[in-house]
Protein backbone atom coordinates (compact mmCIF):
# COMPACT_ATOMS: atom_id res chain seq x y z
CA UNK A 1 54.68 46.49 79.46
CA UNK A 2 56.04 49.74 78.09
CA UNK A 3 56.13 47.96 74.62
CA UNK A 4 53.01 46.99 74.74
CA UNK A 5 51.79 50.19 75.85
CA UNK A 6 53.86 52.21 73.22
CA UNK A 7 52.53 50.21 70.31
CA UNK A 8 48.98 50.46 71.40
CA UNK A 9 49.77 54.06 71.09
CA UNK A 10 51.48 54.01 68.14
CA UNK A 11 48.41 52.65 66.52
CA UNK A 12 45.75 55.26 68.16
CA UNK A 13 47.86 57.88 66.71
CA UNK A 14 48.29 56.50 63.26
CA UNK A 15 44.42 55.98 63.71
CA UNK A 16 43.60 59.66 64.65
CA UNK A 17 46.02 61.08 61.53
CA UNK A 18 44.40 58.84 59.12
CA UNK A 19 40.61 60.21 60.60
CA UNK A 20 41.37 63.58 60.46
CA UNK A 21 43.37 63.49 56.92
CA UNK A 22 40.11 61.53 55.45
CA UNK A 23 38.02 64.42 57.30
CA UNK A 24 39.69 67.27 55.77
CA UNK A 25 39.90 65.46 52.20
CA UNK A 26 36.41 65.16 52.34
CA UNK A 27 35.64 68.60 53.74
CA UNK A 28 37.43 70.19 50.74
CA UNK A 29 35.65 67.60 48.01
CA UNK A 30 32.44 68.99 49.92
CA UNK A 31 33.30 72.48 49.72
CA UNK A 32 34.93 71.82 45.97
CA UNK A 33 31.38 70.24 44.77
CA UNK A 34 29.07 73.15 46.18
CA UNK A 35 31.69 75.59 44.40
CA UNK A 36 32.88 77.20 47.43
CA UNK A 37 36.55 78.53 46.24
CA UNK A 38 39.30 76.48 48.42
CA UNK A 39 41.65 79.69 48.10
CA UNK A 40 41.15 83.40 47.78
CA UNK A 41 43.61 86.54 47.92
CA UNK A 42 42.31 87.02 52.00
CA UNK A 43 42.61 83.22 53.21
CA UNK A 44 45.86 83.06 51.14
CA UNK A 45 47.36 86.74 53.01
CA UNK A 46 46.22 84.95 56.29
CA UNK A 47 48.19 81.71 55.93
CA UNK A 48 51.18 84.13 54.94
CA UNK A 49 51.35 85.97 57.89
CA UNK A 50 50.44 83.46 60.45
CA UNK A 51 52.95 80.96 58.71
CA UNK A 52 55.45 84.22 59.18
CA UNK A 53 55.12 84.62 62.52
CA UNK A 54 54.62 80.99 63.49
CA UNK A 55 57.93 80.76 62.04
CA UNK A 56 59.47 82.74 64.29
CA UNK A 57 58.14 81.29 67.24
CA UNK A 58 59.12 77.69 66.21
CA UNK A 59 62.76 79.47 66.27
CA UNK A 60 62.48 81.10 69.42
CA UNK A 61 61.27 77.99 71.06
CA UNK A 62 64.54 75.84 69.76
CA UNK A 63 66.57 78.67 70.41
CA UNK A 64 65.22 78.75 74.02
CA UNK A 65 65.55 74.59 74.57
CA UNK A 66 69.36 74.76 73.02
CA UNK A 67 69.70 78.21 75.65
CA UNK A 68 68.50 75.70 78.65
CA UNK A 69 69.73 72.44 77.46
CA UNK A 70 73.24 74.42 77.59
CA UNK A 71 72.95 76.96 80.96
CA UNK A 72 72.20 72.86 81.89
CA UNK A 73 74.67 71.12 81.41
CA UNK A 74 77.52 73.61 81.89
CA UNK A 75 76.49 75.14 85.20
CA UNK A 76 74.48 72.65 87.01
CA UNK A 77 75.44 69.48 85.35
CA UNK A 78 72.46 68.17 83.95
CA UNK A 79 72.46 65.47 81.40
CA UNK A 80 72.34 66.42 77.61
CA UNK A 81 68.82 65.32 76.23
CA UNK A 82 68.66 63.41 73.41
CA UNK A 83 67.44 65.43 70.41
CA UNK A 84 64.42 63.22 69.36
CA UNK A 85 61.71 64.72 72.11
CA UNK A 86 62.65 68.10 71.82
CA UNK A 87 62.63 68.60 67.83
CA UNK A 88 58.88 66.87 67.88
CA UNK A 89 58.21 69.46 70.52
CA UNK A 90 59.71 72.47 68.44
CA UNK A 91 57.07 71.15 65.58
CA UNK A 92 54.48 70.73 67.73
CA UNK A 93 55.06 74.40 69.12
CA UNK A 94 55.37 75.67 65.65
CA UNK A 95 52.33 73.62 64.17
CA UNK A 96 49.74 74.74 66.57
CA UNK A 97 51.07 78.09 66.56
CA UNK A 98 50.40 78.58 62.91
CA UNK A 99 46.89 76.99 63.99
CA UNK A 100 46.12 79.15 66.52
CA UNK A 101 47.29 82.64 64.37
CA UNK A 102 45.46 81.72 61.46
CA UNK A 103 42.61 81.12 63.36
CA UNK A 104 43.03 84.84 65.47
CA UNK A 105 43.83 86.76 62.09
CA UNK A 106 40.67 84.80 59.96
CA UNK A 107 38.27 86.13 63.42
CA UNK A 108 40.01 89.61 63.55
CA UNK A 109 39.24 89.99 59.70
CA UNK A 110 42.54 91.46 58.16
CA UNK A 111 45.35 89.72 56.36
């Protein structure tokens, strides 16, 4: 059952990538067409420093998993977890960080 629940899954999410890549491709051939300019010197300063800090916090949240994962095992004997979950967790963390910063520094209007 788990199987057959994980491939179902598998699919949905290979579904939603492929629905939001074709929405963003043809966001920017929208935007590209009408003459809207895809990158300027403020959007470009914006995706610098939220890709900076983002960064950082990507860092601090591996550095904080390998910190537990360790205190863990040594002192209360916990199991070592496999490194597959937590490294797609560490992107995830970092990913919607940058998302979330570029969004706060494009409302708070400096770069």
């Amino acid at each position: 059952m788990a199987d057959f629940t994980w491939s179902i899954l598998s699919i949905g999410i290979l579904a939603l990538i492929i629905l939001v890549g074709i929405l963003v491709l043809w966001q920017r051939l929208k935007d590209k067409k009408s003459g809207f300019p895809l990158v300027d010197e403020r959007t470009q300063g914006l995706n610098w420093k939220a890709g900076y800090y983002a960064m950082f916090m990507g860092q601090y949240f591996i550095v904080g998993y390998l910190f537990v994962n360790i205190i863990g095992r040594e002192l209360f004997g916990m199991p070592e977890i496999e490194a597959g979950y937590p490294m797609i967790a560490a992107l995830l963390a970092s990913n919607v960080s940058f998302l979330v910063l570029r969004w706060h520094f494009s409302r708070k209007g400096e770069p």
